[in-house]
N, C-alpha and C. Protein backbone atom coordinates (compact mmCIF):
# COMPACT_ATOMS: atom_id res chain seq x y z
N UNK A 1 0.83 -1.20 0.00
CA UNK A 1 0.00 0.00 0.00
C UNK A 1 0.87 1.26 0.00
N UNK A 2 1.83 1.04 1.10
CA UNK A 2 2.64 2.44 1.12
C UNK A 2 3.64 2.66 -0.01
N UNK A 3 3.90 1.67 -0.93
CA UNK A 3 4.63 1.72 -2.27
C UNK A 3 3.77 1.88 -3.22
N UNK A 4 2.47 1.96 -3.27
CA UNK A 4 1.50 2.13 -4.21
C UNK A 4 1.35 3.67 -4.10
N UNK A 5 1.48 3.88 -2.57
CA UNK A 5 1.57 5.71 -2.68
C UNK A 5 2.09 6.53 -3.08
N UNK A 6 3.22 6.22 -3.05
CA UNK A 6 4.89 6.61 -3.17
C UNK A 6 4.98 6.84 -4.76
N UNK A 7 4.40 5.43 -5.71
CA UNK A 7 4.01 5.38 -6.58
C UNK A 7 3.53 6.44 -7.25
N UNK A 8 2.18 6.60 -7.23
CA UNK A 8 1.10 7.58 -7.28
C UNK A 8 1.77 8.96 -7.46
N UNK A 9 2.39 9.57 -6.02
CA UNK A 9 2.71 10.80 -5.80
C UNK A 9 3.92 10.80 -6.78
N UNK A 10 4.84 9.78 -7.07
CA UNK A 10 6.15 10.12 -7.93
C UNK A 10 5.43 10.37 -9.78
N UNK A 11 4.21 9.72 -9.30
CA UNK A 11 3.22 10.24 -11.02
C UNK A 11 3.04 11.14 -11.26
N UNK A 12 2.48 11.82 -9.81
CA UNK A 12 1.62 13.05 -9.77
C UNK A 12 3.13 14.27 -9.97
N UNK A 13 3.93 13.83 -9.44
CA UNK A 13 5.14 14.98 -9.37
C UNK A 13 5.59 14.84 -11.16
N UNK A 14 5.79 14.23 -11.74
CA UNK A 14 6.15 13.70 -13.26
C UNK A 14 5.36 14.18 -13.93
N UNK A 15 4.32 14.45 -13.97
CA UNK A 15 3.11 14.69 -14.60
C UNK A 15 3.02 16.17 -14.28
N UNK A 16 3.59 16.65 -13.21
CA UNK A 16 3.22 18.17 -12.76
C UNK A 16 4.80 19.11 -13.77
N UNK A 17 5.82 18.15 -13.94
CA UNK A 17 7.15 18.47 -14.27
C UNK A 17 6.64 18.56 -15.49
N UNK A 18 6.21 17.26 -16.59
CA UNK A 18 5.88 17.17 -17.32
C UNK A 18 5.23 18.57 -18.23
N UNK A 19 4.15 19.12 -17.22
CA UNK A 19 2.77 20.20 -17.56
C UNK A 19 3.89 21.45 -18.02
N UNK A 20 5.05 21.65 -16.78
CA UNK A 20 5.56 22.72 -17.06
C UNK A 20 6.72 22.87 -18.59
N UNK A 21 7.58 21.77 -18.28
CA UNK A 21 8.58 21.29 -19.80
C UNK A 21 7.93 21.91 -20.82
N UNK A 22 6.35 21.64 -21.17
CA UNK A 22 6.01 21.71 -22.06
C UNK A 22 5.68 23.10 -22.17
N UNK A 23 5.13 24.01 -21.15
CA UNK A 23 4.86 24.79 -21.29
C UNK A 23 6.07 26.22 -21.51
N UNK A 24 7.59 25.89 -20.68
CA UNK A 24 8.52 26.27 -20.79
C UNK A 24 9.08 26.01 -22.45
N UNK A 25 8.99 24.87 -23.31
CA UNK A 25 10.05 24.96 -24.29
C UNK A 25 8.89 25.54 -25.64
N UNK A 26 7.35 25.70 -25.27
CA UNK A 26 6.46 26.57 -25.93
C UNK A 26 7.19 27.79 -25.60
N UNK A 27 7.57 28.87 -24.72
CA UNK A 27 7.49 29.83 -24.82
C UNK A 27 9.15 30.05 -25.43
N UNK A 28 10.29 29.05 -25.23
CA UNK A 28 11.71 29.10 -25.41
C UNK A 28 11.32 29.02 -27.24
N UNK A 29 11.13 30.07 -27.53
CA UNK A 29 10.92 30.15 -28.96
C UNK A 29 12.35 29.90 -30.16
N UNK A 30 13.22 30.41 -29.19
CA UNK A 30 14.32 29.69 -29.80
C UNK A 30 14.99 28.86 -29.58
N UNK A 31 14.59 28.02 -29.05
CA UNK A 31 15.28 27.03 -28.77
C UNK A 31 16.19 26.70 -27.84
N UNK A 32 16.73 27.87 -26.73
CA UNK A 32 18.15 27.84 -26.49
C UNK A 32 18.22 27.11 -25.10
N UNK A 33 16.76 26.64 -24.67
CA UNK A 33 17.09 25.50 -23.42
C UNK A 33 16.68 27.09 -22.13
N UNK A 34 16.73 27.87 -22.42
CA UNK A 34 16.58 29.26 -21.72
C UNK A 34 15.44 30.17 -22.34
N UNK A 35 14.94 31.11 -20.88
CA UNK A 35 13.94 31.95 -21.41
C UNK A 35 14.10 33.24 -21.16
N UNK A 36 13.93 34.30 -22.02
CA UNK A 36 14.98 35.54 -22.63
C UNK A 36 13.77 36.26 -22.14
N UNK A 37 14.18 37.80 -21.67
CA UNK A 37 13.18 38.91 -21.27
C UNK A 37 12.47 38.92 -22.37
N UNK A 38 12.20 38.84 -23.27
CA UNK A 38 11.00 38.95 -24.17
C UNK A 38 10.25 37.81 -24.38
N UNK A 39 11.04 36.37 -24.04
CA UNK A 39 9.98 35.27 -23.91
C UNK A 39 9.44 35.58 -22.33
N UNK A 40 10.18 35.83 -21.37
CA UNK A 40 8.90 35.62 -20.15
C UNK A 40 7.93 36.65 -20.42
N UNK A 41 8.16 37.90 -21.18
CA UNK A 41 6.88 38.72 -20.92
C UNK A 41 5.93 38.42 -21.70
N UNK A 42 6.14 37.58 -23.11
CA UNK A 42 5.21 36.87 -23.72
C UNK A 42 4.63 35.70 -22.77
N UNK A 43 5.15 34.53 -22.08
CA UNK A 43 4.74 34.29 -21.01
C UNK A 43 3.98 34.68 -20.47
N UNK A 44 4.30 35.92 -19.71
CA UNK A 44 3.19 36.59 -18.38
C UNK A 44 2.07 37.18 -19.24
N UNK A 45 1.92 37.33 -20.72
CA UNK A 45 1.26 38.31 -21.03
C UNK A 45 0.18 36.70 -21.49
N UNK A 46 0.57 36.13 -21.87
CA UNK A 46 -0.41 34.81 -22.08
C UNK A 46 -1.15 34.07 -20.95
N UNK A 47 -0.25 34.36 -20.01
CA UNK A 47 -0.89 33.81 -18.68
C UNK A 47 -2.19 34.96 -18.25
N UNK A 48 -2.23 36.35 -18.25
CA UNK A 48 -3.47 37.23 -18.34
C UNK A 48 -3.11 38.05 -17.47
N UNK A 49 -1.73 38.01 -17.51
CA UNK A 49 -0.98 39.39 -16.46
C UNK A 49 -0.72 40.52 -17.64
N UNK A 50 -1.11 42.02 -17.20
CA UNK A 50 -0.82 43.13 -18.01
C UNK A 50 0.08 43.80 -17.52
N UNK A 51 1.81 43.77 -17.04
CA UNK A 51 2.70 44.19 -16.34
C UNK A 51 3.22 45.07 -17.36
N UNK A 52 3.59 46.59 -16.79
CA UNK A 52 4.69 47.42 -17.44
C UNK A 52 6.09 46.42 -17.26
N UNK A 53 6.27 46.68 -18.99
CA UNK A 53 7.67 46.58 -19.22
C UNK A 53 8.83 46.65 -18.41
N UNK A 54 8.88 47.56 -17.65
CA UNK A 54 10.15 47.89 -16.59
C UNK A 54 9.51 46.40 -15.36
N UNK A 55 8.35 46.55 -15.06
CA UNK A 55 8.13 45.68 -14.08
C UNK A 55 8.25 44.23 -14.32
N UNK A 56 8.00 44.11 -15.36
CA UNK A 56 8.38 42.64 -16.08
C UNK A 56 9.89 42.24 -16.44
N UNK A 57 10.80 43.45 -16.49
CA UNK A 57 12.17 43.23 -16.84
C UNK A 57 12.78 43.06 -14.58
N UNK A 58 11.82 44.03 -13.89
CA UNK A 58 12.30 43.59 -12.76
C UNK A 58 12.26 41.94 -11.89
N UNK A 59 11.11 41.88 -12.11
CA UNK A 59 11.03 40.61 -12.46
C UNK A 59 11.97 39.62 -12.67
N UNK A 60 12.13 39.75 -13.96
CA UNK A 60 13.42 39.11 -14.86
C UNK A 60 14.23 38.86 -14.01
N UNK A 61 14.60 40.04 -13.97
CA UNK A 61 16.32 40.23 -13.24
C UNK A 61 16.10 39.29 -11.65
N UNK A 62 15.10 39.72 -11.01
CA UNK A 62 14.77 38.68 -9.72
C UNK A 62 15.04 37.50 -9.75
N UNK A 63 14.96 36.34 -11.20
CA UNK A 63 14.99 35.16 -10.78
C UNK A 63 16.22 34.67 -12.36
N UNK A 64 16.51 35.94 -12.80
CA UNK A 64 17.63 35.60 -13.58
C UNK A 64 18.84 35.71 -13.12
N UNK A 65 19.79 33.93 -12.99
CA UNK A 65 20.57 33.56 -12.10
C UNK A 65 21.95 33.38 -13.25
N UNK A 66 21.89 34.41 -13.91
CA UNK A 66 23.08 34.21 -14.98
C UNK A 66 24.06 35.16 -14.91
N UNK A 67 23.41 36.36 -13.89
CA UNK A 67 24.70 37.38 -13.26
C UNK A 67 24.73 38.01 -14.85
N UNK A 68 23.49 38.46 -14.62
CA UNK A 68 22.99 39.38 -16.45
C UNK A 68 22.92 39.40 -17.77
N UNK A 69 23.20 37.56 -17.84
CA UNK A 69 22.87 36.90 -18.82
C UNK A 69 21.85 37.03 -19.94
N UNK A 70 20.96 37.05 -19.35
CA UNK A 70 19.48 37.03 -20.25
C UNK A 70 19.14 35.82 -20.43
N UNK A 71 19.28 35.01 -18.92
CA UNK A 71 19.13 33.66 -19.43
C UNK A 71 18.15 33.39 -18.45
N UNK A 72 17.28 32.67 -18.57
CA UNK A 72 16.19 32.30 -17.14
C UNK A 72 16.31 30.45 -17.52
N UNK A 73 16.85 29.79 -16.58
CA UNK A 73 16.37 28.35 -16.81
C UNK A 73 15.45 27.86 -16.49
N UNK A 74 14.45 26.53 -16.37
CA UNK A 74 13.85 26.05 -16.74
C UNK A 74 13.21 25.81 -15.21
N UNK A 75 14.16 25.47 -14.17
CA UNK A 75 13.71 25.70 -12.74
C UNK A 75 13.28 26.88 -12.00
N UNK A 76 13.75 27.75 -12.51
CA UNK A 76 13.73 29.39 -11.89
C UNK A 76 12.66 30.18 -13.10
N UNK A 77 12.36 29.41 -14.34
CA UNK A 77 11.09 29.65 -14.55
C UNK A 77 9.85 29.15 -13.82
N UNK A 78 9.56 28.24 -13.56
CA UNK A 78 8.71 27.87 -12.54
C UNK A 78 8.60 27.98 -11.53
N UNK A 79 9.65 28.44 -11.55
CA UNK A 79 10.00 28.82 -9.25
C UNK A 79 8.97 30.37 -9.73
N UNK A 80 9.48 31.37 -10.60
CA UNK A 80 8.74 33.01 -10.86
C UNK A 80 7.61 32.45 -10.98
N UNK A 81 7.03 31.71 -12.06
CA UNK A 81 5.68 31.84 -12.46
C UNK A 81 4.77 31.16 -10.99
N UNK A 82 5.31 30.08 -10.42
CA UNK A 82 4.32 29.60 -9.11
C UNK A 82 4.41 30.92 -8.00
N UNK A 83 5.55 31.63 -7.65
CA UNK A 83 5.74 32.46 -6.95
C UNK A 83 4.74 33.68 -7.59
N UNK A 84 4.58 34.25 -8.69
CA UNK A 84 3.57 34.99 -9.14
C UNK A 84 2.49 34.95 -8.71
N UNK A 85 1.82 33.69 -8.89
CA UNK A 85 0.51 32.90 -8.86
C UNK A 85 -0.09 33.64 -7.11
N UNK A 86 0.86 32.67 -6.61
CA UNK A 86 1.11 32.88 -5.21
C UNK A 86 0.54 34.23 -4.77
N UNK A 87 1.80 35.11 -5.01
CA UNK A 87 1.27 36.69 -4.72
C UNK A 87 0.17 37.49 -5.13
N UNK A 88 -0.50 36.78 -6.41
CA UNK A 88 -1.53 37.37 -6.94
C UNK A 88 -2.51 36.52 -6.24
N UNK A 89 -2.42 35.16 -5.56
CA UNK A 89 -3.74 34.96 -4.68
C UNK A 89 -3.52 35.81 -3.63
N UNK A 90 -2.80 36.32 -2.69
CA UNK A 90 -2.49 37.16 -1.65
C UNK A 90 -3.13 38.52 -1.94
N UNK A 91 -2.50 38.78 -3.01
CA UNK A 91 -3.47 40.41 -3.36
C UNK A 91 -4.86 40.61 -3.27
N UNK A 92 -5.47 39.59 -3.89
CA UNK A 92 -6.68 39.23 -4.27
C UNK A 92 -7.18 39.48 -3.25
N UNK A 93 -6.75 38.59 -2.01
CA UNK A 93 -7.15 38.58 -0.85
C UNK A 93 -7.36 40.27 0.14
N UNK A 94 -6.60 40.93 -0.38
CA UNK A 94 -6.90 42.19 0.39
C UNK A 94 -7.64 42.89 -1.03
N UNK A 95 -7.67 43.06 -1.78
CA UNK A 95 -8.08 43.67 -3.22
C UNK A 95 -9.65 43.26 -3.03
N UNK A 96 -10.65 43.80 -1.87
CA UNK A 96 -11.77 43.08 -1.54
C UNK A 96 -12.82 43.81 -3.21
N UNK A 97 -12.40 44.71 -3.39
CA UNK A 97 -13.50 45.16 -4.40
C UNK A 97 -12.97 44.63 -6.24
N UNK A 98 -11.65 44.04 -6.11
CA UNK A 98 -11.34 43.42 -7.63
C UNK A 98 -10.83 44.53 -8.75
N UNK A 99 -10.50 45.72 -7.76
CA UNK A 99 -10.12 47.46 -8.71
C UNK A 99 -8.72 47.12 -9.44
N UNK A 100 -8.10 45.62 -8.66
CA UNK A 100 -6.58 46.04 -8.87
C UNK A 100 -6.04 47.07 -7.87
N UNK A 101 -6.28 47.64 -7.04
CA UNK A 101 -5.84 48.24 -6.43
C UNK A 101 -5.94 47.84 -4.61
N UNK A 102 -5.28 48.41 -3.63
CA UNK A 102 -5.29 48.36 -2.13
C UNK A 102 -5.59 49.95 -2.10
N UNK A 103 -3.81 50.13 -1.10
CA UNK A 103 -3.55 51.07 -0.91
C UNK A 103 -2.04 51.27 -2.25
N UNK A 104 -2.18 50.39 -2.46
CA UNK A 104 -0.81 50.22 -3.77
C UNK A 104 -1.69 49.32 -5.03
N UNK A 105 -0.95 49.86 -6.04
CA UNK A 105 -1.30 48.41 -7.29
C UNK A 105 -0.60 47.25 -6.79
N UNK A 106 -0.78 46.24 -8.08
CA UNK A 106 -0.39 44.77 -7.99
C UNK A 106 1.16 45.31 -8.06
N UNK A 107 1.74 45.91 -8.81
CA UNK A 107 3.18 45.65 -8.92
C UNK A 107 3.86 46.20 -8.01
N UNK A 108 3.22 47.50 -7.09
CA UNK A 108 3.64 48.16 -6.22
C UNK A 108 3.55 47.01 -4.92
N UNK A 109 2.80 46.36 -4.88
CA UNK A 109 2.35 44.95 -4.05
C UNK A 109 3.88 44.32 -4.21
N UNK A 110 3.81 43.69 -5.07
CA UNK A 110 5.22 42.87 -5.14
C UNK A 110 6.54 43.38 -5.20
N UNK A 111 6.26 44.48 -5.58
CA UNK A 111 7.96 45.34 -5.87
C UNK A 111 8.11 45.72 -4.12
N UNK A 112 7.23 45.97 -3.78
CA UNK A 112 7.56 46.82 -1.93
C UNK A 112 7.65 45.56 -0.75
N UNK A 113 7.52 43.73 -1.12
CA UNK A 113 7.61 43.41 -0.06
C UNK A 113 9.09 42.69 -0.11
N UNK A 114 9.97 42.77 -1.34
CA UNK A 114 10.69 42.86 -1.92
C UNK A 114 11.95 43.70 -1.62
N UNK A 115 11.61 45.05 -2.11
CA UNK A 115 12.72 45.81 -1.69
C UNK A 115 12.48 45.86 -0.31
N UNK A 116 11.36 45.96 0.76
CA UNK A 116 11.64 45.90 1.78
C UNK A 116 12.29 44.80 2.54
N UNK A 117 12.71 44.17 1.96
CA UNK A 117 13.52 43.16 2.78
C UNK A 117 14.90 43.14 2.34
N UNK A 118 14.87 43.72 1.22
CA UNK A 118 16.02 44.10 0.97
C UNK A 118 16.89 45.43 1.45
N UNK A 119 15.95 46.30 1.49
CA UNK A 119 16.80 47.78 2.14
C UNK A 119 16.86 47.22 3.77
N UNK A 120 15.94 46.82 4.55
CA UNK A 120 15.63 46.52 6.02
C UNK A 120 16.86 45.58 6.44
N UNK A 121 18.38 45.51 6.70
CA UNK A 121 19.44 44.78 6.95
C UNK A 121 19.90 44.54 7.94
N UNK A 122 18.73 45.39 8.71
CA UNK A 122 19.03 45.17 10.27
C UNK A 122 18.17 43.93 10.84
N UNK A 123 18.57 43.12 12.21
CA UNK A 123 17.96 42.27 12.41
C UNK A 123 17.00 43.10 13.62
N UNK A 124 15.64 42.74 13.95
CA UNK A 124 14.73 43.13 15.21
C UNK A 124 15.69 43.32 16.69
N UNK A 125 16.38 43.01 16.86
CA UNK A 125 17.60 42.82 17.87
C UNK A 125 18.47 43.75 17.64
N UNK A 126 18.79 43.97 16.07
CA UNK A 126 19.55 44.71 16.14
C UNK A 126 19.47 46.08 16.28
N UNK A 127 17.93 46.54 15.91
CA UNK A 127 17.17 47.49 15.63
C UNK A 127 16.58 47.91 16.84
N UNK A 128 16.24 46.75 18.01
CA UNK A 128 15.84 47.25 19.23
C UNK A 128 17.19 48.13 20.14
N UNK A 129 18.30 47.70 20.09
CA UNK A 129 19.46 47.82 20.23
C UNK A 129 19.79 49.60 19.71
N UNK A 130 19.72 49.72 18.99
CA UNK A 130 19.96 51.02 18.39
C UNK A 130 19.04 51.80 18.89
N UNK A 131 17.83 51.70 19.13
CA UNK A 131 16.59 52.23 19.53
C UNK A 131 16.45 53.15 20.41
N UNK A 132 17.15 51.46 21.23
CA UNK A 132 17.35 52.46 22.96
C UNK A 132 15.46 52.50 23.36
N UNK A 133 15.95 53.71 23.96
CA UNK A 133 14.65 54.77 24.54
C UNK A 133 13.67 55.69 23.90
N UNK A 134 14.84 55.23 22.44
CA UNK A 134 14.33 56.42 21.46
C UNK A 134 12.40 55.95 20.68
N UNK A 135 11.54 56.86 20.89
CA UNK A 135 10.18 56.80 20.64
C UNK A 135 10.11 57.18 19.32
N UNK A 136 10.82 56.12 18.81
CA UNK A 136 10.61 56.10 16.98
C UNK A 136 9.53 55.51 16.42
N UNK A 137 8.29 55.39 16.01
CA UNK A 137 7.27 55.02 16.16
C UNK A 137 7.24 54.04 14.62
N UNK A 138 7.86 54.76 13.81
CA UNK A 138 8.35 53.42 12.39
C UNK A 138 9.15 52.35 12.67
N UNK A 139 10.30 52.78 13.63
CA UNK A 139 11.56 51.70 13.81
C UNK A 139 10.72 50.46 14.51
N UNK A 140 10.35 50.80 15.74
CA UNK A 140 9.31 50.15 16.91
C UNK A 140 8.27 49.30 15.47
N UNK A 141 7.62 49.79 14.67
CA UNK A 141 6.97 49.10 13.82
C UNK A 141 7.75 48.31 12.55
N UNK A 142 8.56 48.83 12.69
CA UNK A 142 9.55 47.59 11.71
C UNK A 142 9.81 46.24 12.46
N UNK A 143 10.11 46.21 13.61
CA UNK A 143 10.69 45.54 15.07
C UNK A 143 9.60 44.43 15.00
N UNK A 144 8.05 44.86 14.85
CA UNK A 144 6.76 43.99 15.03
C UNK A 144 6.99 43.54 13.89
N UNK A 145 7.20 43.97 12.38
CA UNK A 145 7.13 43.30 11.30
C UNK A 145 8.07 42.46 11.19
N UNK A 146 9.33 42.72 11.34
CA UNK A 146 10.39 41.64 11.43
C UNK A 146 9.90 40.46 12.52
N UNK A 147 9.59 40.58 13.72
CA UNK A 147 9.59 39.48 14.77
C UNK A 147 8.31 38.49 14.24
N UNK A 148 7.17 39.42 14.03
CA UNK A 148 5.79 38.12 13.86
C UNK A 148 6.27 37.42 12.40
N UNK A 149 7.08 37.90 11.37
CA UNK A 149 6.95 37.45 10.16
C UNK A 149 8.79 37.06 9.72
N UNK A 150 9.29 36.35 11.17
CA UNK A 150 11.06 35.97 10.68
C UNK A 150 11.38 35.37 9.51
N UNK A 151 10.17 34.16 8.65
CA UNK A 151 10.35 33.47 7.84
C UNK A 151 9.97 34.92 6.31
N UNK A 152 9.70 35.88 6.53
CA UNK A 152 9.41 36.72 5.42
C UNK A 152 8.18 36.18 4.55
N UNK A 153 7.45 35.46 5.02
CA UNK A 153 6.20 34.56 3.66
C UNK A 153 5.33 35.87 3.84
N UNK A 154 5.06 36.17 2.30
CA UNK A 154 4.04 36.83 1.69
C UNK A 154 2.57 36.68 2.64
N UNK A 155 2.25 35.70 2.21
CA UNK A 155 1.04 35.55 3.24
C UNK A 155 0.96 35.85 4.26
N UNK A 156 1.71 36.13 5.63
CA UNK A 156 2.03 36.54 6.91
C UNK A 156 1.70 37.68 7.12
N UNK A 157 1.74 38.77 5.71
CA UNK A 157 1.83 40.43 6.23
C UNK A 157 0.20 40.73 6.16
N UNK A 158 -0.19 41.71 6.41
CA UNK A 158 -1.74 42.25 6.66
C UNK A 158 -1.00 43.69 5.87
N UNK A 159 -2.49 43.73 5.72
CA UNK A 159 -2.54 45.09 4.78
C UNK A 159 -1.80 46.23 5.57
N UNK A 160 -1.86 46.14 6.87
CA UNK A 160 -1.11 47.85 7.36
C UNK A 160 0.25 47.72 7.30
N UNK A 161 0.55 46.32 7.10
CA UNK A 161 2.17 45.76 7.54
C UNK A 161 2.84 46.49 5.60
N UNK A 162 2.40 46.33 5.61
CA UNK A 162 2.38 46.31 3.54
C UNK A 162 2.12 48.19 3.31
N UNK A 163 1.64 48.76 4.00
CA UNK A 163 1.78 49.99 4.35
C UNK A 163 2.58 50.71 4.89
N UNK A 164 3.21 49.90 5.84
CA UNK A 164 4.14 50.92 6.42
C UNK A 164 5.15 50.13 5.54
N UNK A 165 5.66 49.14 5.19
CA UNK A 165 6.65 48.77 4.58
C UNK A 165 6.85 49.70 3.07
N UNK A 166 6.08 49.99 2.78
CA UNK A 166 5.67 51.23 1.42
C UNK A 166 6.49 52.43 1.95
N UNK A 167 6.53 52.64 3.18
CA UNK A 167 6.61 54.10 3.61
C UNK A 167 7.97 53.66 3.98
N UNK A 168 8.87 52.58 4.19
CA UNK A 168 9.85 52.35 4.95
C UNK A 168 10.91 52.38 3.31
N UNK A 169 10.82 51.75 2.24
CA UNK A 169 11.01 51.78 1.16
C UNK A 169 11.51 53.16 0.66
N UNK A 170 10.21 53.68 0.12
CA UNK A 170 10.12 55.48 0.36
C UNK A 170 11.24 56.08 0.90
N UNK A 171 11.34 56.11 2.30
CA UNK A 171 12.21 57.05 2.80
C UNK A 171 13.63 56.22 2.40
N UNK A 172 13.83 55.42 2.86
CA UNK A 172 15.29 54.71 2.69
C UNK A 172 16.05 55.20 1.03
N UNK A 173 15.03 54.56 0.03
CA UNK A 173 15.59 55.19 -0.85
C UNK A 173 15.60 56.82 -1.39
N UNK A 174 14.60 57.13 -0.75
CA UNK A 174 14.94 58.80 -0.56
C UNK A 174 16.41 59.33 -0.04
N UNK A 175 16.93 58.50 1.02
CA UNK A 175 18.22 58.82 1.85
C UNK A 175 19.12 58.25 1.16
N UNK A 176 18.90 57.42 0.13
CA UNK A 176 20.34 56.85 -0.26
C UNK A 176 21.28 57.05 -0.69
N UNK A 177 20.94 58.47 -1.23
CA UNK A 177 21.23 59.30 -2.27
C UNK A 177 22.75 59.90 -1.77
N UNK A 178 22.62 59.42 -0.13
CA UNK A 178 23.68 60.19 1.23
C UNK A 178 24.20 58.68 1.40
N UNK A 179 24.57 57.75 0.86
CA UNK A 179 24.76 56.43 0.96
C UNK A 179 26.25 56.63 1.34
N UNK A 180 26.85 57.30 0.11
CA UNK A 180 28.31 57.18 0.44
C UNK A 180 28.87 57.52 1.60
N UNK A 181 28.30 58.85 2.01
CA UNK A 181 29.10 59.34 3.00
C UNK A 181 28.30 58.93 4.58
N UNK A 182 27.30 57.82 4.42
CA UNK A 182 26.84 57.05 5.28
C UNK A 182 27.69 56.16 5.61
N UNK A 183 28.45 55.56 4.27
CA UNK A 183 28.98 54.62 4.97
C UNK A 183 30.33 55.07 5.53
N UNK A 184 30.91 56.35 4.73
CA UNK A 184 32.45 56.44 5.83
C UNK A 184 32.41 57.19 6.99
N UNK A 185 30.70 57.79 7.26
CA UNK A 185 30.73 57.87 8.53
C UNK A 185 29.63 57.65 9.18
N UNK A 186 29.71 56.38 10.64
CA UNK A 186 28.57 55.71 11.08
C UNK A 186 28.23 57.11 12.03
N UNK A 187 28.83 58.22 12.00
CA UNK A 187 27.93 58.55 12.92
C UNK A 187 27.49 60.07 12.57
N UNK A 188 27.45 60.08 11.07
CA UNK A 188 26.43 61.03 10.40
C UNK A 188 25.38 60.97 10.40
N UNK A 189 24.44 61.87 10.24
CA UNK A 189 23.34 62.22 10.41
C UNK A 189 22.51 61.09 9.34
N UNK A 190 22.88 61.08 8.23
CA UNK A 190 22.42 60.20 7.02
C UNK A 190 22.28 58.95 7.76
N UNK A 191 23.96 58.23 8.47
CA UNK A 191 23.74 56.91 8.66
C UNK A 191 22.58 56.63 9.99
N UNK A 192 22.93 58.00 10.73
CA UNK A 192 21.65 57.47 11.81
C UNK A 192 20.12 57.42 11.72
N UNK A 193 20.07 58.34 10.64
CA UNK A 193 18.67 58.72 10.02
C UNK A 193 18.06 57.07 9.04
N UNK A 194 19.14 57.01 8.56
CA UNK A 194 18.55 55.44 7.98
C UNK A 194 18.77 54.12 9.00
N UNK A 195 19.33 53.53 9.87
CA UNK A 195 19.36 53.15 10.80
C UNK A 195 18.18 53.31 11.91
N UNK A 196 17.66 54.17 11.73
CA UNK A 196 16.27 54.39 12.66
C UNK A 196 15.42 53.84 11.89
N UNK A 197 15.54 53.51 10.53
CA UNK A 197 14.69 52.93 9.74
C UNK A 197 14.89 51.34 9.06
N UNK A 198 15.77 50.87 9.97
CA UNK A 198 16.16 49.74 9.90
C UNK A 198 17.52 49.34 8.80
N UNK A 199 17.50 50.23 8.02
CA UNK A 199 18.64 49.99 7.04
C UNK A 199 20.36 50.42 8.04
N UNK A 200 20.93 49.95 7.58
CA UNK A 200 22.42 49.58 7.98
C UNK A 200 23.64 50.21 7.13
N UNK A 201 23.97 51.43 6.79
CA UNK A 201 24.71 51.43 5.55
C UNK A 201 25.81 50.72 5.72
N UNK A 202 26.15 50.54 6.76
CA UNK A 202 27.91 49.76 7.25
C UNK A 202 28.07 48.40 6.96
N UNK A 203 26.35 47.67 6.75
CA UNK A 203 26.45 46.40 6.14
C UNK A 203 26.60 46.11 4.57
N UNK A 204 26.00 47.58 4.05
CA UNK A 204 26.08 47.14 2.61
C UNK A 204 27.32 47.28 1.78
């Protein structure tokens, strides 16, 4: 019985590999075993996504592992397109009226939970630490977003979390502009000003 299962599920996984192969060397229009920024956006645009160009090349670059190749393989196509899927059931889920919209669009949705984990380099510890006493009322709310959500899953955040992370984004790259001289000095105004906001210039 338990080899009949084992069975079964090694079908069901073959058959699921299978669905995608086919659907990957349809869009590899040329052939090259790889899928090129203009095949995934034909891709996304067949699947019934209407993404700006720039957002579809960001994209790209997210799960293109060729160090600027223009190459997307065949695993990390399916890793984007299920990961898509994913985030667009999540949206949905706060998107109660179907406008496409929240308090952000769909791409502003995915582009902000994204860079926010990317600008945010501080750990909750590390950030309480810096804090102190200080009644920073964003930092203190970065602190809650980092601790309830350590694993980072999409699904975890609530709509206000996805709000202030918008606003945490915002300013950081507003300040970055003071990046350099953040980092040769930790105790400029720039580096402390972004540091209250969870970013680190001394790590990057």
């Amino acid at each position: 019985m338990r080899s009949q299962r084992m069975l079964n599920r090694s079908s069901k996984i073959w058959s699921f590999l299978a669905a995608w192969r086919s659907l990957f060397d349809r869009f590899d229009e040329d052939r090259s075993g790889y899928i090129s920024l203009d095949e995934f956006s034909n891709a996304l645009t067949e699947f019934g996504y209407h993404l700006s160009p720039s957002f579809v090349a960001f994209l790209f670059k997210t799960y293109d592992k060729s160090k600027g190749g223009g190459n997307m393989s065949f695993d990390l196509f399916v890793q984007s397109c299920i990961s898509l899927k994913k985030m667009t059931d999540i949206f949905k889920g706060y998107d109660k009226d179907r406008d496409g919209y929240i308090m952000l669009s769909f791409e502003e949705f995915l582009t902000v939970q994204r860079e926010f984990n990317e600008l945010v380099n501080m750990t909750p510890e590390d950030l309480e630490a810096w804090l102190g006493e200080e009644s920073s009322q964003s930092g203190r709310q970065i602190i809650e977003i980092l601790k309830k959500n350590p694993k980072k899953d999409p699904e975890a955040y609530e709509e206000e979390d996805i709000a202030h992370m918008r606003k945490v984004v915002a300013y950081c790259k507003r300040h970055l502009a003071q990046e350099e001289r953040a980092k040769q000095d930790p105790e400029s105004k720039s580096a402390k000003s972004l540091k209250n906001w969870g970013h680190d210039p001394q790590k990057t």
